[in-house]
C-alpha atoms as a PDB file:
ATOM      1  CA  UNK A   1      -2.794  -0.233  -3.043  1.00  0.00           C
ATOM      2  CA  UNK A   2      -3.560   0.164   0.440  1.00  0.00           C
ATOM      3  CA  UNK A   3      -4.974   3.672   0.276  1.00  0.00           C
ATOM      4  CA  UNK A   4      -6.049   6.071  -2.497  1.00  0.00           C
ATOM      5  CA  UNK A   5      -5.590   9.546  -2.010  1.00  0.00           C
ATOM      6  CA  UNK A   6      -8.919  10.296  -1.027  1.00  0.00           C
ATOM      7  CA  UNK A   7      -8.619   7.092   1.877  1.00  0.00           C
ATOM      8  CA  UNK A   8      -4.951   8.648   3.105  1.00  0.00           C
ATOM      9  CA  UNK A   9      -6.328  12.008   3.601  1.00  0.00           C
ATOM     10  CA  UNK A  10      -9.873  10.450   5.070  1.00  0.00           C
ATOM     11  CA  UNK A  11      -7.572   8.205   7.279  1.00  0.00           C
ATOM     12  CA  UNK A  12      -5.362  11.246   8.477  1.00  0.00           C
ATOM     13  CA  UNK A  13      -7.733  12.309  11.106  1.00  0.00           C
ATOM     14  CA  UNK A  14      -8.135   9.076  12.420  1.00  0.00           C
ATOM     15  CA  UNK A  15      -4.587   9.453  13.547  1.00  0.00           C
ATOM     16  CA  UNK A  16      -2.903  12.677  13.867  1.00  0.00           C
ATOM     17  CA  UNK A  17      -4.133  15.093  16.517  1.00  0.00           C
ATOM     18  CA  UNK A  18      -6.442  18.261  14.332  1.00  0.00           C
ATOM     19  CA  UNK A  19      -3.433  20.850  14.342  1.00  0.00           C
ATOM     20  CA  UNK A  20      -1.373  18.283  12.537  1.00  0.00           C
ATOM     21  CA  UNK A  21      -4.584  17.553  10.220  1.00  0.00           C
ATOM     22  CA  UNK A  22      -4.713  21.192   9.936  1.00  0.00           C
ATOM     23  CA  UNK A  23      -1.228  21.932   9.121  1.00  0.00           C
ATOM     24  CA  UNK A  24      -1.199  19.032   6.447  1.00  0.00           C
ATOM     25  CA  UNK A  25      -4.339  20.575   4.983  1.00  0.00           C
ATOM     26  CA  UNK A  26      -2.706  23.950   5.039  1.00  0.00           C
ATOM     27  CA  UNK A  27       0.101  22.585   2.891  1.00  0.00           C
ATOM     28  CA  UNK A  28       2.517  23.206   6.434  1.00  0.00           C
ATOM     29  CA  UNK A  29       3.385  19.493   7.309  1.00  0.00           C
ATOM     30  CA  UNK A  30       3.162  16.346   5.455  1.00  0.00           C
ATOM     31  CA  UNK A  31       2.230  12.726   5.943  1.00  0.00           C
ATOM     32  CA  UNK A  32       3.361   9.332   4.656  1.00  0.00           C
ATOM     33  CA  UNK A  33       1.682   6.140   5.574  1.00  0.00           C
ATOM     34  CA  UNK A  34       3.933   3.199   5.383  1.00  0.00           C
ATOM     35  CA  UNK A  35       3.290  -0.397   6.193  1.00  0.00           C
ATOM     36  CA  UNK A  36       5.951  -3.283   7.379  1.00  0.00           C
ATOM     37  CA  UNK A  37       5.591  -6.193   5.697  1.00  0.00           C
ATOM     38  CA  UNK A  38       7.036  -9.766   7.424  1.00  0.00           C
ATOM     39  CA  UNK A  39       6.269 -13.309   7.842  1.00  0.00           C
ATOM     40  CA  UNK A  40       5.524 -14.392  10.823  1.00  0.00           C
ATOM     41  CA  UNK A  41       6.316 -17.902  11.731  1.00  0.00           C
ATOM     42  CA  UNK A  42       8.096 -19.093   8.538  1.00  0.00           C
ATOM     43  CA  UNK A  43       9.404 -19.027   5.619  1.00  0.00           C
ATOM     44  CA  UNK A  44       7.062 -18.443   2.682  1.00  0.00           C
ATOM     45  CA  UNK A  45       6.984 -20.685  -0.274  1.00  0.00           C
ATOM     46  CA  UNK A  46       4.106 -19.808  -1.989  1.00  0.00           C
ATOM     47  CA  UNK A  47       1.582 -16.241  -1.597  1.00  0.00           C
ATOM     48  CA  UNK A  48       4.924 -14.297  -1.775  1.00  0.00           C
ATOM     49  CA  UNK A  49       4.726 -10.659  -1.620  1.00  0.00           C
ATOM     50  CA  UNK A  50       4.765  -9.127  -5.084  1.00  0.00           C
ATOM     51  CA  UNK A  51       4.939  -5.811  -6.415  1.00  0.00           C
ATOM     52  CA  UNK A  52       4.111  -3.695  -9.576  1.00  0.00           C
ATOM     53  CA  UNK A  53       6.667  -1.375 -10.911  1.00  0.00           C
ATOM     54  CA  UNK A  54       5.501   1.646 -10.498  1.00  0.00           C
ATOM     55  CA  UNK A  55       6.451   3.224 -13.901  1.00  0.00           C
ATOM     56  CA  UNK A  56       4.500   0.604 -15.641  1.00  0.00           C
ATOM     57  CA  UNK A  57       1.225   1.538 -14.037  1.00  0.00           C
ATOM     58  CA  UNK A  58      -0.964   3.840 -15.720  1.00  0.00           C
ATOM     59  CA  UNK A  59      -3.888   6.341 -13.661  1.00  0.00           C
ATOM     60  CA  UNK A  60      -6.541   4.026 -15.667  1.00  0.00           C
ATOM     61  CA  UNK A  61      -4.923   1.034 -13.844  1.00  0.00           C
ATOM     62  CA  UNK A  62      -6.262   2.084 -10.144  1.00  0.00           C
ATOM     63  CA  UNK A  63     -10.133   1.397  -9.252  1.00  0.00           C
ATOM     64  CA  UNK A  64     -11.426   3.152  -6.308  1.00  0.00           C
ATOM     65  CA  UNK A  65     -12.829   0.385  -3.416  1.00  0.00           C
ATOM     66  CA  UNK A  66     -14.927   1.823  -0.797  1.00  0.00           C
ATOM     67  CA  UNK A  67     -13.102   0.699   2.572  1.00  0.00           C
ATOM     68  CA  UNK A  68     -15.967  -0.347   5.218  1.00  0.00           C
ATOM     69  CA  UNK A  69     -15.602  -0.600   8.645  1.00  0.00           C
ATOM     70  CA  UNK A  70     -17.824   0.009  11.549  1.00  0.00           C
ATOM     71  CA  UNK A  71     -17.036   3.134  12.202  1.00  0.00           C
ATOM     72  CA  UNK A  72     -15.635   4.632   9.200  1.00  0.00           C
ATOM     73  CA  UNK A  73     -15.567   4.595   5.477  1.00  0.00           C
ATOM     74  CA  UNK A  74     -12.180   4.795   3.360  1.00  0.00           C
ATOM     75  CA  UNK A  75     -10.907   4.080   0.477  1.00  0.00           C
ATOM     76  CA  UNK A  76      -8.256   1.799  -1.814  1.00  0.00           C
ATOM     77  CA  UNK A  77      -7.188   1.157  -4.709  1.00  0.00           C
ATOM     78  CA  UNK A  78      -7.661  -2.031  -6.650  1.00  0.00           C
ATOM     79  CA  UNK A  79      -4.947  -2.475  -9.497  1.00  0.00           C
ATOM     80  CA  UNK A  80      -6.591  -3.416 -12.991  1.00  0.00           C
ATOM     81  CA  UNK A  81      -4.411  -6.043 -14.760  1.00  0.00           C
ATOM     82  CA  UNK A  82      -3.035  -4.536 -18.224  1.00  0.00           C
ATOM     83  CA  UNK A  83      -0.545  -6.002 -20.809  1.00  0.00           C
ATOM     84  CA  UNK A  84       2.868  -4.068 -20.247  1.00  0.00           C
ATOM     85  CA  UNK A  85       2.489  -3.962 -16.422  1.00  0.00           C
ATOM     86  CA  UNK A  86       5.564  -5.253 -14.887  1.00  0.00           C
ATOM     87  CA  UNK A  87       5.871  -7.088 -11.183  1.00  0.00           C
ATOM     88  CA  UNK A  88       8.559  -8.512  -8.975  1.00  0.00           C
ATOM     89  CA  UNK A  89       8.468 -10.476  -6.020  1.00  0.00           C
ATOM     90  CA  UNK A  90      10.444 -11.402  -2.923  1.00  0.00           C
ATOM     91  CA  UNK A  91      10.699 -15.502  -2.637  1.00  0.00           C
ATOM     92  CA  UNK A  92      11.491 -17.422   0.198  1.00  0.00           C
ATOM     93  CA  UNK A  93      11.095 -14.423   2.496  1.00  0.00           C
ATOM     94  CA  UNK A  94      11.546 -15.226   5.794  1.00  0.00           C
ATOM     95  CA  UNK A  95      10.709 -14.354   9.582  1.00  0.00           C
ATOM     96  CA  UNK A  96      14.418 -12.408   9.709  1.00  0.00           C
ATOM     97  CA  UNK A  97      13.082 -10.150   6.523  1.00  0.00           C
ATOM     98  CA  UNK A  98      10.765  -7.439   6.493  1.00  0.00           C
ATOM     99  CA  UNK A  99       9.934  -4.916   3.634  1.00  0.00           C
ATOM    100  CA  UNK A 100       8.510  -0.953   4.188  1.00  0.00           C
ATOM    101  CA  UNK A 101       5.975  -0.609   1.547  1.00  0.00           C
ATOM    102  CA  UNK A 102       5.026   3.211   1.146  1.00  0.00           C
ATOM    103  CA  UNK A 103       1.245   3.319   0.818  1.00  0.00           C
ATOM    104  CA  UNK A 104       1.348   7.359   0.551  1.00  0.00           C
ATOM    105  CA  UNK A 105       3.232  10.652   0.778  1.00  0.00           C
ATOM    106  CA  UNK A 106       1.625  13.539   0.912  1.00  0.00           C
ATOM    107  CA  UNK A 107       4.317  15.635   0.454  1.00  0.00           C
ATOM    108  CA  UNK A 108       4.036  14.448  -3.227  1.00  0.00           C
ATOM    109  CA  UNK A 109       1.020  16.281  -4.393  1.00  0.00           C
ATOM    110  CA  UNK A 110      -0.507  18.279  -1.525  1.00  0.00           C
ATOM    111  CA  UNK A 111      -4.186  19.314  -2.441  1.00  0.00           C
ATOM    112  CA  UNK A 112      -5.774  17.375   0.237  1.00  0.00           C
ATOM    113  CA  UNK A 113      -8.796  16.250  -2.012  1.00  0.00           C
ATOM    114  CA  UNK A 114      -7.851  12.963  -3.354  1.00  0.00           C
ATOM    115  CA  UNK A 115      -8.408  14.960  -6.589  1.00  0.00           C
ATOM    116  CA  UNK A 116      -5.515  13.521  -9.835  1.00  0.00           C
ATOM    117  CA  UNK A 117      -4.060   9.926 -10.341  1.00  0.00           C
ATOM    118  CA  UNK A 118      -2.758   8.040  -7.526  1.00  0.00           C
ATOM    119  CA  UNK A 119       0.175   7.430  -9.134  1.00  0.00           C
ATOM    120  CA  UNK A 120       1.201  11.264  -8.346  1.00  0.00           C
ATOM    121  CA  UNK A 121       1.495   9.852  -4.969  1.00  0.00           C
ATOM    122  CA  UNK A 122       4.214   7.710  -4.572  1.00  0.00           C
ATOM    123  CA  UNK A 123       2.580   4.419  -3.859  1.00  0.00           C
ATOM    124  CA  UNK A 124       3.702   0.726  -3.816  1.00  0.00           C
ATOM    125  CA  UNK A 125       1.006  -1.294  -5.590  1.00  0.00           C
ATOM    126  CA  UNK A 126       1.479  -4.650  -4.169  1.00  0.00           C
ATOM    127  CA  UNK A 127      -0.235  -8.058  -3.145  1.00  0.00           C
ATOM    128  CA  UNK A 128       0.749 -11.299  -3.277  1.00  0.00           C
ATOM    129  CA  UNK A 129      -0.015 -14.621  -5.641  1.00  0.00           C
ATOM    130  CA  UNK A 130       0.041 -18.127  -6.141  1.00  0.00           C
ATOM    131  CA  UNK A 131       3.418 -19.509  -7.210  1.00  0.00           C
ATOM    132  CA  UNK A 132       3.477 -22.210 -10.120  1.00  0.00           C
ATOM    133  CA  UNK A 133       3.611 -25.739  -9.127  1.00  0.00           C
ATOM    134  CA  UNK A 134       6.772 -26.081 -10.452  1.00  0.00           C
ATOM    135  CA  UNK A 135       8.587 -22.564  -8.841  1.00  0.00           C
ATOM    136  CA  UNK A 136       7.705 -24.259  -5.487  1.00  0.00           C
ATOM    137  CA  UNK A 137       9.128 -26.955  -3.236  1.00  0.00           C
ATOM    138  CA  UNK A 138       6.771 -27.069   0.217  1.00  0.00           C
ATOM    139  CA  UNK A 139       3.409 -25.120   0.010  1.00  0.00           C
ATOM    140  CA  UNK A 140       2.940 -22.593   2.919  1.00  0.00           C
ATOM    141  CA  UNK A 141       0.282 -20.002   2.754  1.00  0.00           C
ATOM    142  CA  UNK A 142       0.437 -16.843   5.066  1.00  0.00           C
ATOM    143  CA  UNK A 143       1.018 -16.355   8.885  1.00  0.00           C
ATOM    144  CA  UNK A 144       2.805 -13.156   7.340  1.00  0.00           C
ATOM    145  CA  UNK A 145       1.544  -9.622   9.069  1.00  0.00           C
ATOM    146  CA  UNK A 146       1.553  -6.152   7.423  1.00  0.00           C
ATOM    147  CA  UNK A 147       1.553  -3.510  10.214  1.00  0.00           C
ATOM    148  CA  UNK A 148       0.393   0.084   8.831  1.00  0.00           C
ATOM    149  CA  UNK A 149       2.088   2.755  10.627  1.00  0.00           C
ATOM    150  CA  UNK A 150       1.010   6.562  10.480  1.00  0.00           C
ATOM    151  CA  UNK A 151       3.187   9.614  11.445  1.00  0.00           C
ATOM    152  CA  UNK A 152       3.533  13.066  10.928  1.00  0.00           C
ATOM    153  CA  UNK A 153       6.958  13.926   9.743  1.00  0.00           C
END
């Protein structure tokens, strides 16, 4: 997962000007963080875009990862593989398709401390993985983009 609690709210005043940050902290306004997902130059035959159904997660599933950049620290969630977890995935995606993957919603469980499962959240647990020799006909890894797109609704 793209963001843990903790990382949406750390993220949120990277951002949002501080009355919105405010107002979200005050439980007044909300905030979702929601990526696009799309190839880029063609389409993909192998490293589709997979993801876990969220009912078949479990709060013990999600390991914290620090997020490190330069200038800040965030975080993410890893997803721990367990038997009974259950995934789709979208083959042969193409340049003409795109998928919104909701990363967070705040408006879900508003305590502002990254504090409870992440699963209270409303997140899209997804990645993408090697397809079996024999589920593929061309091998093409990547050019694909995921743009991350923050607003205060």
């Amino acid at each position: 997962m793209d963001q843990s609690p903790k990382g949406a709210f750390l993220r949120a005043p990277r951002h949002l000007p501080a009355e919105h940050v405010a107002a979200i902290e005050n439980g007044q306004a909300y905030f979702r963080i929601i990526n696009v997902w799309k190839p880029v130059f063609r389409t993909v035959k192998d490293h589709p875009i997979a993801f876990a159904e969220v009912r078949s997660l479990q709060a013990a599933d999600l390991v914290p990862v620090r997020q490190l950049a330069s200038d800040y620290v965030g975080e993410t969630y890893a997803v721990k593989y367990r038997d009974g977890q259950r995934f789709r995935y979208w083959s042969d995606m193409s340049p003409n398709d795109a998928v919104l993957i909701q990363c967070f919603d705040s408006r879900a469980k508003n305590s502002g401390d990254g504090a409870g499962d992440g699963l209270n959240y409303v997140q899209c647990a997804h990645g993408s993985f090697q397809l079996a020799e024999e589920e593929k006909d061309e091998t093409y890894f990547g050019d694909n983009s995921e743009l991350e797109s923050n607003r205060n609704f």
